[in-house]
C-alpha atoms as a PDB file:
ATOM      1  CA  UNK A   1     -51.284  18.658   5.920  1.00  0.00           C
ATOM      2  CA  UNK A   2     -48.022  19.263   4.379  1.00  0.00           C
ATOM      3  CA  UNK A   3     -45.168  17.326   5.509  1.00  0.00           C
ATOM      4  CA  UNK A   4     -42.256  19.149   7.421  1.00  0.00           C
ATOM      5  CA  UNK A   5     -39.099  19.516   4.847  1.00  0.00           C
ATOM      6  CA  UNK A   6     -35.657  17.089   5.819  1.00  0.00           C
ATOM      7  CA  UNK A   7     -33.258  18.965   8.149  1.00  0.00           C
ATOM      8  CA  UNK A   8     -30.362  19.986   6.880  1.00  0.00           C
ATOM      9  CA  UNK A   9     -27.706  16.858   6.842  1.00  0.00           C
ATOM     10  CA  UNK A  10     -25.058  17.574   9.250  1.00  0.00           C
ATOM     11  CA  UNK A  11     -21.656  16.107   9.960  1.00  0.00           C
ATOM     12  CA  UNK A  12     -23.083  13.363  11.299  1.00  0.00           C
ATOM     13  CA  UNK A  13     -25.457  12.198   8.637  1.00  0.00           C
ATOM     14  CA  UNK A  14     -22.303  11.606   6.415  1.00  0.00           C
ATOM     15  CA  UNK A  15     -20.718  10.203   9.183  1.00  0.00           C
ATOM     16  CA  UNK A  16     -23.180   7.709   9.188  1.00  0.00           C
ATOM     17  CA  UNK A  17     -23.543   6.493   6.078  1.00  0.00           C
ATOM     18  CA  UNK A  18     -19.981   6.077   5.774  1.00  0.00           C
ATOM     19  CA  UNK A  19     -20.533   3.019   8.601  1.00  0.00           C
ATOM     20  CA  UNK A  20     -17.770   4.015  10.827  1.00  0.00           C
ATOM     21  CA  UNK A  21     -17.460   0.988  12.933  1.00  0.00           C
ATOM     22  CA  UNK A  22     -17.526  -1.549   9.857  1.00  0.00           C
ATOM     23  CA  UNK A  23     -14.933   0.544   8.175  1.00  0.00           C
ATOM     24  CA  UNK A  24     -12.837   0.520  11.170  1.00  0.00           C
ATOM     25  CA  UNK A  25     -12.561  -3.203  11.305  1.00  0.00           C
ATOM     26  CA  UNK A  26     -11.489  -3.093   7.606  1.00  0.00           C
ATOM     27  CA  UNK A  27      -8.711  -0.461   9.113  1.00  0.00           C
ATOM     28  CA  UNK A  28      -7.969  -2.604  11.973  1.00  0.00           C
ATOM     29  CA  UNK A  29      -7.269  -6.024   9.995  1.00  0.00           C
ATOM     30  CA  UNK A  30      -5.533  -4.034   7.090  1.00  0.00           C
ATOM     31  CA  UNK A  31      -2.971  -2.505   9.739  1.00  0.00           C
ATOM     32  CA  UNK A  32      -2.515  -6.001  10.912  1.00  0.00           C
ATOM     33  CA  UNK A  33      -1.846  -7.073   7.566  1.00  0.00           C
ATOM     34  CA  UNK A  34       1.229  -4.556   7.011  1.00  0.00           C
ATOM     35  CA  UNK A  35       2.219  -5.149  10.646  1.00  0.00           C
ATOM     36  CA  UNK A  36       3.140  -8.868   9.708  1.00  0.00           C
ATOM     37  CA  UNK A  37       5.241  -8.443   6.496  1.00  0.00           C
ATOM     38  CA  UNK A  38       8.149  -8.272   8.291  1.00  0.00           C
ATOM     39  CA  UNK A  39       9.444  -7.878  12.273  1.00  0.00           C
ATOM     40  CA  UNK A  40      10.699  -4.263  11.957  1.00  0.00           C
ATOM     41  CA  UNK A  41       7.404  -1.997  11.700  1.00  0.00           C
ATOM     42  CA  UNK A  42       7.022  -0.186   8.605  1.00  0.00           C
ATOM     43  CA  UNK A  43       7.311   2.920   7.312  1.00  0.00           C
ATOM     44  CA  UNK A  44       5.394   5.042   9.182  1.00  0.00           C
ATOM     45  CA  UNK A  45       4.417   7.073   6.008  1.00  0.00           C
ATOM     46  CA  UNK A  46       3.086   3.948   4.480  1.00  0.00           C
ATOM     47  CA  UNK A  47       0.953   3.295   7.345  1.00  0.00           C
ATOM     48  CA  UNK A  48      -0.860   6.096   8.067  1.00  0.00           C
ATOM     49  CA  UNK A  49      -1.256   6.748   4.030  1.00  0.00           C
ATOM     50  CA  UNK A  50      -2.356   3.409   4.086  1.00  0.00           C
ATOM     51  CA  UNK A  51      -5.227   3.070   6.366  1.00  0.00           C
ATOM     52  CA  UNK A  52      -6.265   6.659   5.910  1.00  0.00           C
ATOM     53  CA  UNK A  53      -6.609   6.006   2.158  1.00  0.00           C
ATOM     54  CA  UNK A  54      -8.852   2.364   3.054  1.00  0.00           C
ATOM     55  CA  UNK A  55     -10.475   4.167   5.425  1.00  0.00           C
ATOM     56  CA  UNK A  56     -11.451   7.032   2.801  1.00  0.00           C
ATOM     57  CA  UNK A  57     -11.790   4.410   0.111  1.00  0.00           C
ATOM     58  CA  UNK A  58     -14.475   2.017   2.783  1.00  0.00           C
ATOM     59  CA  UNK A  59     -16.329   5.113   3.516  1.00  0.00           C
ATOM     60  CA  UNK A  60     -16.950   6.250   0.200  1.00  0.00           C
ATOM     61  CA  UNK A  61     -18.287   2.549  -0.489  1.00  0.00           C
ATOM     62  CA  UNK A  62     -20.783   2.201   2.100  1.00  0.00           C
ATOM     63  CA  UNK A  63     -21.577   5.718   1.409  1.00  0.00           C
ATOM     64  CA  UNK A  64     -22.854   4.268  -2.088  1.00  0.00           C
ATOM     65  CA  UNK A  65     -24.186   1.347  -0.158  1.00  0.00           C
ATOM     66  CA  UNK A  66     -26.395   3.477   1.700  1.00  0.00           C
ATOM     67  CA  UNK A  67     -27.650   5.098  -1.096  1.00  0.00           C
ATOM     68  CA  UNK A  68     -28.488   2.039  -3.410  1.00  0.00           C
ATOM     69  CA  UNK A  69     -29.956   0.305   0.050  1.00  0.00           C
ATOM     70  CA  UNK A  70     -31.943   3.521   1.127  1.00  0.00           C
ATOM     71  CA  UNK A  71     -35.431   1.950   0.076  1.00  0.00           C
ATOM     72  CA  UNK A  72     -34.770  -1.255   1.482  1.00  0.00           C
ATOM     73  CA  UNK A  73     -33.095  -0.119   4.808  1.00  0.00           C
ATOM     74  CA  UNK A  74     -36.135   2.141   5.349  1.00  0.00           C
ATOM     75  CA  UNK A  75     -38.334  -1.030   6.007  1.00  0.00           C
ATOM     76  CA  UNK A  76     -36.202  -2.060   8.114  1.00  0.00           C
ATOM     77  CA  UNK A  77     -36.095  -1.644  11.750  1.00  0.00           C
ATOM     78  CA  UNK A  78     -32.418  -2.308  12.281  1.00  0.00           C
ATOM     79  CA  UNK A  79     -31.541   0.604   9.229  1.00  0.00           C
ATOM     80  CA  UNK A  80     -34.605   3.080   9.270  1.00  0.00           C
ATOM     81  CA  UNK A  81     -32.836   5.395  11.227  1.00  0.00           C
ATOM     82  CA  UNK A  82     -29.744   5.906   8.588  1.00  0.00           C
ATOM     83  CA  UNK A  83     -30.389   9.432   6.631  1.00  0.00           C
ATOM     84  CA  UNK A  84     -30.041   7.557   3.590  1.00  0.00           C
ATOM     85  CA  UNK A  85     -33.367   6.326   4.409  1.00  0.00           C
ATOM     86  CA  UNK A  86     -34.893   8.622   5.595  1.00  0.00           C
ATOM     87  CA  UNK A  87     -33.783  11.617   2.527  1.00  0.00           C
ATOM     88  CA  UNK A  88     -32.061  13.590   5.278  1.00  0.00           C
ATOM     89  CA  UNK A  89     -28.863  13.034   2.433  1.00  0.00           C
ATOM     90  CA  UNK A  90     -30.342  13.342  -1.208  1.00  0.00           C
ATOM     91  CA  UNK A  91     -28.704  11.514  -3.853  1.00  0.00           C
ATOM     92  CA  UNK A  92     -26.552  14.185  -5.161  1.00  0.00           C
ATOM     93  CA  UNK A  93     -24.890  14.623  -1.897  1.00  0.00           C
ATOM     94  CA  UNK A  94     -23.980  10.958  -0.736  1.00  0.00           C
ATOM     95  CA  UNK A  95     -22.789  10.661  -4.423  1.00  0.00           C
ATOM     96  CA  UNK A  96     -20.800  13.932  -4.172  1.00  0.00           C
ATOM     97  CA  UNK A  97     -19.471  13.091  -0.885  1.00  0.00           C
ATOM     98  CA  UNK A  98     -18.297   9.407  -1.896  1.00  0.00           C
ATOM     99  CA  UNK A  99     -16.570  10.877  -5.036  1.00  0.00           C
ATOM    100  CA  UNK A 100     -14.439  13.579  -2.727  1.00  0.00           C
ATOM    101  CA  UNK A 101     -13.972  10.372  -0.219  1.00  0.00           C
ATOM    102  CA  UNK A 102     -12.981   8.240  -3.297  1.00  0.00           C
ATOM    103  CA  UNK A 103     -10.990  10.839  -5.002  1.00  0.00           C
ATOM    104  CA  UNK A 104      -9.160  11.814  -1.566  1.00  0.00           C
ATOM    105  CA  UNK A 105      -8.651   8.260  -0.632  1.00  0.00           C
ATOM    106  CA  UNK A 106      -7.079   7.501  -3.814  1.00  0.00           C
ATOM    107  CA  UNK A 107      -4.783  10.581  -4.174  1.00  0.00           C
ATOM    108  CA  UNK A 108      -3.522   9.187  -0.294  1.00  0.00           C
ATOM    109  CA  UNK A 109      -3.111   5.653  -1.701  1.00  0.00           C
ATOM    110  CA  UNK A 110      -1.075   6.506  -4.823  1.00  0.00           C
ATOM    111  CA  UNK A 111       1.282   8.793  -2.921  1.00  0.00           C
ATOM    112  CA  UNK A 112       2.015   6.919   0.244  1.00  0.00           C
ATOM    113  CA  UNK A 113       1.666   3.226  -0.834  1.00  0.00           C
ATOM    114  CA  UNK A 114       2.113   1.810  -4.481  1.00  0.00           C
ATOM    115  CA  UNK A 115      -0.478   1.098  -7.498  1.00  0.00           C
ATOM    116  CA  UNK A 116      -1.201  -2.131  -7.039  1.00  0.00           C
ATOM    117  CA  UNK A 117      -2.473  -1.483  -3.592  1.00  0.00           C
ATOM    118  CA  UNK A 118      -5.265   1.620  -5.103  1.00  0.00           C
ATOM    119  CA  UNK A 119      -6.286  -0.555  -7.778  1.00  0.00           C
ATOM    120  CA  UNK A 120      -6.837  -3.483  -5.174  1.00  0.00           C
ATOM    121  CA  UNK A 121      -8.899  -1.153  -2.885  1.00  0.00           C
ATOM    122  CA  UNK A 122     -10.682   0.243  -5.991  1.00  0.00           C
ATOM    123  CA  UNK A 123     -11.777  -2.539  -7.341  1.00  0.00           C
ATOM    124  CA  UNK A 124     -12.653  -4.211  -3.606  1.00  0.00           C
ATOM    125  CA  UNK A 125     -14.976  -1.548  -2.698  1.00  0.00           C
ATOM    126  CA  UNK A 126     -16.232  -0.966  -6.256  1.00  0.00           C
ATOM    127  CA  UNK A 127     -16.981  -4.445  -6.083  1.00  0.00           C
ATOM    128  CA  UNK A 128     -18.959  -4.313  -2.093  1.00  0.00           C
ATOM    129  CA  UNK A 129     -20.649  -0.855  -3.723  1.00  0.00           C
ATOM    130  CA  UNK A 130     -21.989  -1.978  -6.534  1.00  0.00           C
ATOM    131  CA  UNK A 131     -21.572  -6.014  -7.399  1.00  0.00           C
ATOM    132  CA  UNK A 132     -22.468  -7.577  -3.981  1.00  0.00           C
ATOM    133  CA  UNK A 133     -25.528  -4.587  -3.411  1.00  0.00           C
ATOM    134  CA  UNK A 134     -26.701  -4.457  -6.619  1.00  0.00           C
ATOM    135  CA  UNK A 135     -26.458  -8.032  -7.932  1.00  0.00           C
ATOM    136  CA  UNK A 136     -25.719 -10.318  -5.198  1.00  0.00           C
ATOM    137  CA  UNK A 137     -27.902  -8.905  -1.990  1.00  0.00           C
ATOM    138  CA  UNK A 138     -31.114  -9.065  -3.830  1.00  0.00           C
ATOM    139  CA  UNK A 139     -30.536 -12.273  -6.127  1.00  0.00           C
ATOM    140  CA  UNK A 140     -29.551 -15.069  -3.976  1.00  0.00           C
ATOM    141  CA  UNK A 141     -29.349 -16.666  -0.223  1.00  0.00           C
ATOM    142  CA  UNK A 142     -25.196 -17.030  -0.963  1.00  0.00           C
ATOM    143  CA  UNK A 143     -25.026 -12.594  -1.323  1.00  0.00           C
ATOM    144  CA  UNK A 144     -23.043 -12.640   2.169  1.00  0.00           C
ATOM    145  CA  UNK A 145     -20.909 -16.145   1.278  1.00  0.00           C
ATOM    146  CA  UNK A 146     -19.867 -15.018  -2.302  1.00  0.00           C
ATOM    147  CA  UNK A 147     -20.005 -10.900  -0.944  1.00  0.00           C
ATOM    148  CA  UNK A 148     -17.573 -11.934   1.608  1.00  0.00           C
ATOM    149  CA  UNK A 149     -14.762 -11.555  -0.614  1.00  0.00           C
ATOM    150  CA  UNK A 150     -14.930  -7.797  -0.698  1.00  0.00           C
ATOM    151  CA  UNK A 151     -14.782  -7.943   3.490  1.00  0.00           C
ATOM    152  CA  UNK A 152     -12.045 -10.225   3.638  1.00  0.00           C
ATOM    153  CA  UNK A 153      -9.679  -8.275   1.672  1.00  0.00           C
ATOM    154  CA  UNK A 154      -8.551  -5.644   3.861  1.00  0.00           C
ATOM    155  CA  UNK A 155      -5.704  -7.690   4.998  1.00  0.00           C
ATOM    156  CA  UNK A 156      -4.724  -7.824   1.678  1.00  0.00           C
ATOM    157  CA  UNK A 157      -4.458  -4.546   1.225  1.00  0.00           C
ATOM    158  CA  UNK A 158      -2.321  -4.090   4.328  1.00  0.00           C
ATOM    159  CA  UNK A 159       0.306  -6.327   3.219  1.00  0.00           C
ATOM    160  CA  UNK A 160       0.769  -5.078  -0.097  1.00  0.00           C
ATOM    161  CA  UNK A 161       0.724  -1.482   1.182  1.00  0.00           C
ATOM    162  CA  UNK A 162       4.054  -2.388   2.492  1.00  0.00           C
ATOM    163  CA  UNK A 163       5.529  -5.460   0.399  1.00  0.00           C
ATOM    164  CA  UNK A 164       4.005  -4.570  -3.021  1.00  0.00           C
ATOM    165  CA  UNK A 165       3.109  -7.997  -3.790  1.00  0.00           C
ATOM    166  CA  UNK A 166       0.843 -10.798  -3.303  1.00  0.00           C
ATOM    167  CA  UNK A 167       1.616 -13.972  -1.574  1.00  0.00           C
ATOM    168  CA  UNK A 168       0.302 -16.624   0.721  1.00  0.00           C
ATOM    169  CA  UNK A 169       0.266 -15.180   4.189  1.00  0.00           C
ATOM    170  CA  UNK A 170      -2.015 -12.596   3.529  1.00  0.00           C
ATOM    171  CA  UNK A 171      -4.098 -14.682   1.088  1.00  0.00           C
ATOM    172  CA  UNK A 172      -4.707 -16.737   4.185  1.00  0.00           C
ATOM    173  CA  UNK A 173      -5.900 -13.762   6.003  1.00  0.00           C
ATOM    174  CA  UNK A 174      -7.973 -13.600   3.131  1.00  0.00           C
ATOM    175  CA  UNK A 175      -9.588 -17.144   3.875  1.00  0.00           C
ATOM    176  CA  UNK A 176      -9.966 -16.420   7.638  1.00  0.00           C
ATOM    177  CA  UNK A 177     -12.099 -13.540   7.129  1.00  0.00           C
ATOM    178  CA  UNK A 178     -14.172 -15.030   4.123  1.00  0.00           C
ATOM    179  CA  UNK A 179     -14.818 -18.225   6.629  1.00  0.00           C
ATOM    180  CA  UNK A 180     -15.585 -16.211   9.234  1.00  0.00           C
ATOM    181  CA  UNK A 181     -18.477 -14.004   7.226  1.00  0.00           C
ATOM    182  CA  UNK A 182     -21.283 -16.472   6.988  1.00  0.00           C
ATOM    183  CA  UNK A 183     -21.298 -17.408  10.432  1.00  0.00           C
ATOM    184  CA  UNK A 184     -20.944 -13.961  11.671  1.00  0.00           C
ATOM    185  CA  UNK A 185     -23.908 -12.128   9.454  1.00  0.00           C
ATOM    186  CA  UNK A 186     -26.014 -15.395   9.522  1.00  0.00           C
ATOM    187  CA  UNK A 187     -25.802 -14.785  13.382  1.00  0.00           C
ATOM    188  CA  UNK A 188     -27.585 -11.306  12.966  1.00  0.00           C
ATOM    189  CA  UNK A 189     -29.881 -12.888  10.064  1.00  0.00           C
ATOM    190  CA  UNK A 190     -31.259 -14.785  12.515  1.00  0.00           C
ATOM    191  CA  UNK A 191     -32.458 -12.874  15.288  1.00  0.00           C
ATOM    192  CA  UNK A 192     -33.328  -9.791  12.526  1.00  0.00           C
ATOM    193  CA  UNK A 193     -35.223 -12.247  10.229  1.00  0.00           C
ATOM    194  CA  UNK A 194     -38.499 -10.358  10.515  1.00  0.00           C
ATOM    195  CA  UNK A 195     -36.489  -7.149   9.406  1.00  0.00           C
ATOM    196  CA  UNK A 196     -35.259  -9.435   6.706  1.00  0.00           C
ATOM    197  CA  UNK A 197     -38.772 -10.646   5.807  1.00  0.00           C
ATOM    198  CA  UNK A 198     -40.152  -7.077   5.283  1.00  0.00           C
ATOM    199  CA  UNK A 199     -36.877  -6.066   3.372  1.00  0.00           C
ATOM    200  CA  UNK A 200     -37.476  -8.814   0.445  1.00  0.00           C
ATOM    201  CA  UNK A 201     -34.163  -9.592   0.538  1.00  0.00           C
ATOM    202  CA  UNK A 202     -33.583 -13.607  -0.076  1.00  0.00           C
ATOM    203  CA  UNK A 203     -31.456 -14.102   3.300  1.00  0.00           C
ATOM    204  CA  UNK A 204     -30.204 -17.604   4.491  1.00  0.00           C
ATOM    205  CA  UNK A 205     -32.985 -17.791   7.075  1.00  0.00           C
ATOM    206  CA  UNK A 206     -35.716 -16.219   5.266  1.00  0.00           C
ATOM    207  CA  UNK A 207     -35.289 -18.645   2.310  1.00  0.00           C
ATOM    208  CA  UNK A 208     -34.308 -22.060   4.231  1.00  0.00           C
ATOM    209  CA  UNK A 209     -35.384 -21.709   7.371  1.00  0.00           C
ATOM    210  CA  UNK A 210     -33.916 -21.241  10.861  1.00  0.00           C
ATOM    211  CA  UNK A 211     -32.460 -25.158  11.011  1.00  0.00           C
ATOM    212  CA  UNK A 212     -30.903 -24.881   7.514  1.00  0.00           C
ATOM    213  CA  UNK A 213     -28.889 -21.916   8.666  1.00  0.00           C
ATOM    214  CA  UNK A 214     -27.732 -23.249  12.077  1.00  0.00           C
ATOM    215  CA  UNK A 215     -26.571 -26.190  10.690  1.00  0.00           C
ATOM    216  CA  UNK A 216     -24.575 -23.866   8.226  1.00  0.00           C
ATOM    217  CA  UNK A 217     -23.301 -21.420  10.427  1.00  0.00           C
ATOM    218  CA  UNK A 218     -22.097 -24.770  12.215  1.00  0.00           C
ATOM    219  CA  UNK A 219     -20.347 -26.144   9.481  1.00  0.00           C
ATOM    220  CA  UNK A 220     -18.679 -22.584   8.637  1.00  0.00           C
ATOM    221  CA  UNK A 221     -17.490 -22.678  12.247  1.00  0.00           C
ATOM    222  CA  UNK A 222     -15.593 -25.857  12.228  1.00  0.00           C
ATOM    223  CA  UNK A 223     -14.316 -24.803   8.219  1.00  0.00           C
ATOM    224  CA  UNK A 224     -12.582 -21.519  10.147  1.00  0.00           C
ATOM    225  CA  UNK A 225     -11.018 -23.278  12.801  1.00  0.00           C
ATOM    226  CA  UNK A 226      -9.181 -25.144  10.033  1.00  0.00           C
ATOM    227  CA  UNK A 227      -8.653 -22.511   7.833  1.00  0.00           C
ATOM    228  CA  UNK A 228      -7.204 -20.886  11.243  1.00  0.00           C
ATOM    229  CA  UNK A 229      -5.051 -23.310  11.892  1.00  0.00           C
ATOM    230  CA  UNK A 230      -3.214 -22.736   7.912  1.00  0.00           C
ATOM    231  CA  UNK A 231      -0.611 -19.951   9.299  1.00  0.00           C
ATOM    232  CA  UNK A 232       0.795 -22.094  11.710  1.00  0.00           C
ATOM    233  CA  UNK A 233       0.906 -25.397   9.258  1.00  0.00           C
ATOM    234  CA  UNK A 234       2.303 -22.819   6.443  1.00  0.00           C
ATOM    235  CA  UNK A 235       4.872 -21.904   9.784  1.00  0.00           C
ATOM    236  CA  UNK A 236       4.357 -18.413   8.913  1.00  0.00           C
ATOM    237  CA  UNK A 237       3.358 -18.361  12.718  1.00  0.00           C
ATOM    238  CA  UNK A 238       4.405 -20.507  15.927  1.00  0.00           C
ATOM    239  CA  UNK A 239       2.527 -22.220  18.863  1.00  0.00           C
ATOM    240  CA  UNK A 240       1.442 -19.303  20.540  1.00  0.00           C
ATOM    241  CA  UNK A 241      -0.822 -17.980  17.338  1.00  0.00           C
ATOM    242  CA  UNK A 242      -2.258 -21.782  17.010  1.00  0.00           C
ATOM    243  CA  UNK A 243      -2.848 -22.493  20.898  1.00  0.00           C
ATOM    244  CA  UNK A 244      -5.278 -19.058  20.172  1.00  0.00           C
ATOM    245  CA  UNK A 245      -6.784 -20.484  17.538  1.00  0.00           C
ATOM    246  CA  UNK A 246      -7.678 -23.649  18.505  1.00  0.00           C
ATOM    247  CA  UNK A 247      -8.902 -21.960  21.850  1.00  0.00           C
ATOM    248  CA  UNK A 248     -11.035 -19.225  20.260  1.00  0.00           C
ATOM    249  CA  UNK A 249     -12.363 -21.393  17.570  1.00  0.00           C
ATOM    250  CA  UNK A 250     -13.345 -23.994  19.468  1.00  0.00           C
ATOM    251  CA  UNK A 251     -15.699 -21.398  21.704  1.00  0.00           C
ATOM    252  CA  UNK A 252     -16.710 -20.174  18.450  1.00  0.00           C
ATOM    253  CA  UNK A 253     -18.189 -24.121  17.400  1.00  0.00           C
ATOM    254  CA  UNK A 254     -19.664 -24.280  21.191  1.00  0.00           C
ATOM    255  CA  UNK A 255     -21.835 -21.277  20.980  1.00  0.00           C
ATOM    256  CA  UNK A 256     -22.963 -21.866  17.447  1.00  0.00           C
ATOM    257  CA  UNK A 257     -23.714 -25.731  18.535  1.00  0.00           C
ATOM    258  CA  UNK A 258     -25.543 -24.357  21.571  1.00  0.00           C
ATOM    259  CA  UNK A 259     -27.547 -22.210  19.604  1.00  0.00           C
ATOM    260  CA  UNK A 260     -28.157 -24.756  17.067  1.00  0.00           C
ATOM    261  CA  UNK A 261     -29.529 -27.473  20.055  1.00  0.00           C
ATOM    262  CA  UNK A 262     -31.686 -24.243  21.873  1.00  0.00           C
ATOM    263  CA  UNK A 263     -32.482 -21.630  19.425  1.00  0.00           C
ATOM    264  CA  UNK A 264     -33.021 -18.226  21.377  1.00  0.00           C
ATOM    265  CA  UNK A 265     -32.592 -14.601  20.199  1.00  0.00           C
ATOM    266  CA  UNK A 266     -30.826 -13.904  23.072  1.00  0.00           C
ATOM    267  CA  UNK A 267     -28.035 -16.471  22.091  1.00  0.00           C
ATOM    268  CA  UNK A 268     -27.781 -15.488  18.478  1.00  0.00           C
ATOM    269  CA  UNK A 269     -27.214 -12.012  19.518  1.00  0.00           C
ATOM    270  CA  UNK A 270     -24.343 -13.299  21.915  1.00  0.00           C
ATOM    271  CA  UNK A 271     -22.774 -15.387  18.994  1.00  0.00           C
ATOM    272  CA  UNK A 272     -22.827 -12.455  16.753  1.00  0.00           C
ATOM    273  CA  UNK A 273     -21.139 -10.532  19.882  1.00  0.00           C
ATOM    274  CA  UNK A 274     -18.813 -13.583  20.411  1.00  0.00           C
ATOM    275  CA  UNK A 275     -18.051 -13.470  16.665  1.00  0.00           C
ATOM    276  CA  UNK A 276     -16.875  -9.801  16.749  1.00  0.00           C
ATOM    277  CA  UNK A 277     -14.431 -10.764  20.035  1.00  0.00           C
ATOM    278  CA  UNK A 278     -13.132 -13.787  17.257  1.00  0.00           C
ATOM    279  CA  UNK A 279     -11.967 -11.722  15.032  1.00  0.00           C
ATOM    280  CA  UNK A 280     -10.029  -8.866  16.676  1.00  0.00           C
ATOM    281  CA  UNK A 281      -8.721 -11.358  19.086  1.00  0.00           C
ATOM    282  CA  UNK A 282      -7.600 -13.543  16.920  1.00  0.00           C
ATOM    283  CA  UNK A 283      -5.661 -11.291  14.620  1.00  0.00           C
ATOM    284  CA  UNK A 284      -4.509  -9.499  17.925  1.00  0.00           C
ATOM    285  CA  UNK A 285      -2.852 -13.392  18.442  1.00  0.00           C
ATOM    286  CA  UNK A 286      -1.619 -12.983  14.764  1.00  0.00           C
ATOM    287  CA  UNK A 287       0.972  -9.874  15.628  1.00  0.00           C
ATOM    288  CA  UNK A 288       1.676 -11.183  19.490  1.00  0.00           C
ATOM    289  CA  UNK A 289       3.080 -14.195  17.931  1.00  0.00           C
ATOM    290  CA  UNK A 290       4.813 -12.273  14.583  1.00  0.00           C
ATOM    291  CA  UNK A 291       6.814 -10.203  17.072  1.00  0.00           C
ATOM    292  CA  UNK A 292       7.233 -12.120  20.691  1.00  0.00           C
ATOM    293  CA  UNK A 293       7.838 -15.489  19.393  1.00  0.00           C
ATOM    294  CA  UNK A 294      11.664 -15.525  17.000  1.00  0.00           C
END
């Protein structure tokens, strides 16, 4: 018996693939980023050029992501459902759709920010698309560690959106989010390693085992509560920012050290929860003490 034809993809399909709710947290800590350049807000032209054209830019990345990742994400449980892997999308139309996205994105970028910030977009999402999927994913137990470059640079992006240049505030948003990574994903890893298993892919937990990675995801933790703590010892941030820090990250270490003493599904999907909370809370703490505290 023949096999029933694909549907026709619908909104949603490339909805999907473009990973909304990752590329929103890109949005999110890139807004943050041109929120803390200076105290007066910025243009608002620059703004909402400037996360629409990341957001166009992100989608069209993970669009390609999908695509390269459709075999693998159909043998997994967690990604079987995306209509990359399932052909609902073809090739020719997740590649058509991420060049309009791309092309779009770009055009936005160009117009509303400056160069520097396109070409730093570009070459981020080029880089998650293609270097971290193609080469790093498959290849070797760091992919998220060394990967986690292209995820931490939305901040980046943010801040030179607005000041057209590149300096050491937003380079240590860079360093929160790249210290944050391991222990986040590894989180997930965990309690998906069967998915992982089936995939072939060489994750953390797969390839060293379940104690190798909790004592890594432990040491990551207590690496981002320092690497938190650099705004406020660079004073490009007061008490209020570090008394958050210190607070969230330390809740951060406690989970991750529970879970390492009492392994449990259950409490690797709350760290991974917990981790999400980090983040946005954290850089929430970011732009409550850039504009409360003079």
């Amino acid at each position: 018996m023949t096999a029933a034809p694909p549907a026709s993809p619908t909104w949603r399909d490339y909805w999907i693939v473009s990973k909304p709710r990752v590329t929103l947290l890109a949005v999110f800590t890139s807004f943050i980023g041109m929120l803390l350049v200076d105290q007066r807000f910025p243009p608002l032209t620059v703004v909402i050029g400037g996360c629409a054209g990341i957001w166009l830019l992100a989608g069209a990345s993970f669009a390609m992501n999908c695509l390269l990742e459709a075999a693998v994400d159909a043998k997994m449980k967690r990604t079987d459902w995306r209509p990359s892997a399932q052909g609902r999308l073809s090739t020719a139309q997740i590649v058509v759709f991420a060049l309009i996205l791309g092309a779009i994105g770009s055009a936005i970028l160009i117009v509303t920010t400056n160069v520097l910030t396109w070409a730093l977009t570009l070459a981020t999402f080029f880089g998650y698309s293609f270097i971290y999927t193609l080469y790093l994913k498959p290849n070797t137990p760091q992919n998220i560690v060394i990967g986690g470059a292209a995820g931490a640079m939305p901040p980046v992006l943010g801040w030179t959106a607005v000041a057209n240049d590149i300096s050491a505030p937003p380079l240590l948003l860079f360093l929160i989010i790249f210290a944050w990574t391991p222990p986040h994903f590894w989180a997930l890893a965990l309690y998906r390693q069967d998915d992982y298993e089936k995939s072939g892919l060489p994750m953390l937990p797969v390839t060293h085992g379940r104690d190798f990675t909790l004592l890594h995801m432990l040491l990551y933790t207590f690496l981002l509560l320092a690497v938190s703590l650099l705004p406020f010892a660079i004073r490009m941030n007061s008490w209020l920012y570090a008394l958050a820090a210190v607070v969230l990250g330390a809740r951060f270490i406690q989970l991750v050290w529970q879970l390492k003493g009492d392994y449990s599904d259950l409490k690797s999907k709350a760290v991974f929860r917990y981790s999400l909370t980090y983040l946005a809370l954290l850089f929430a703490a970011l732009l409550a003490d850039h504009y409360l505290i003079v």
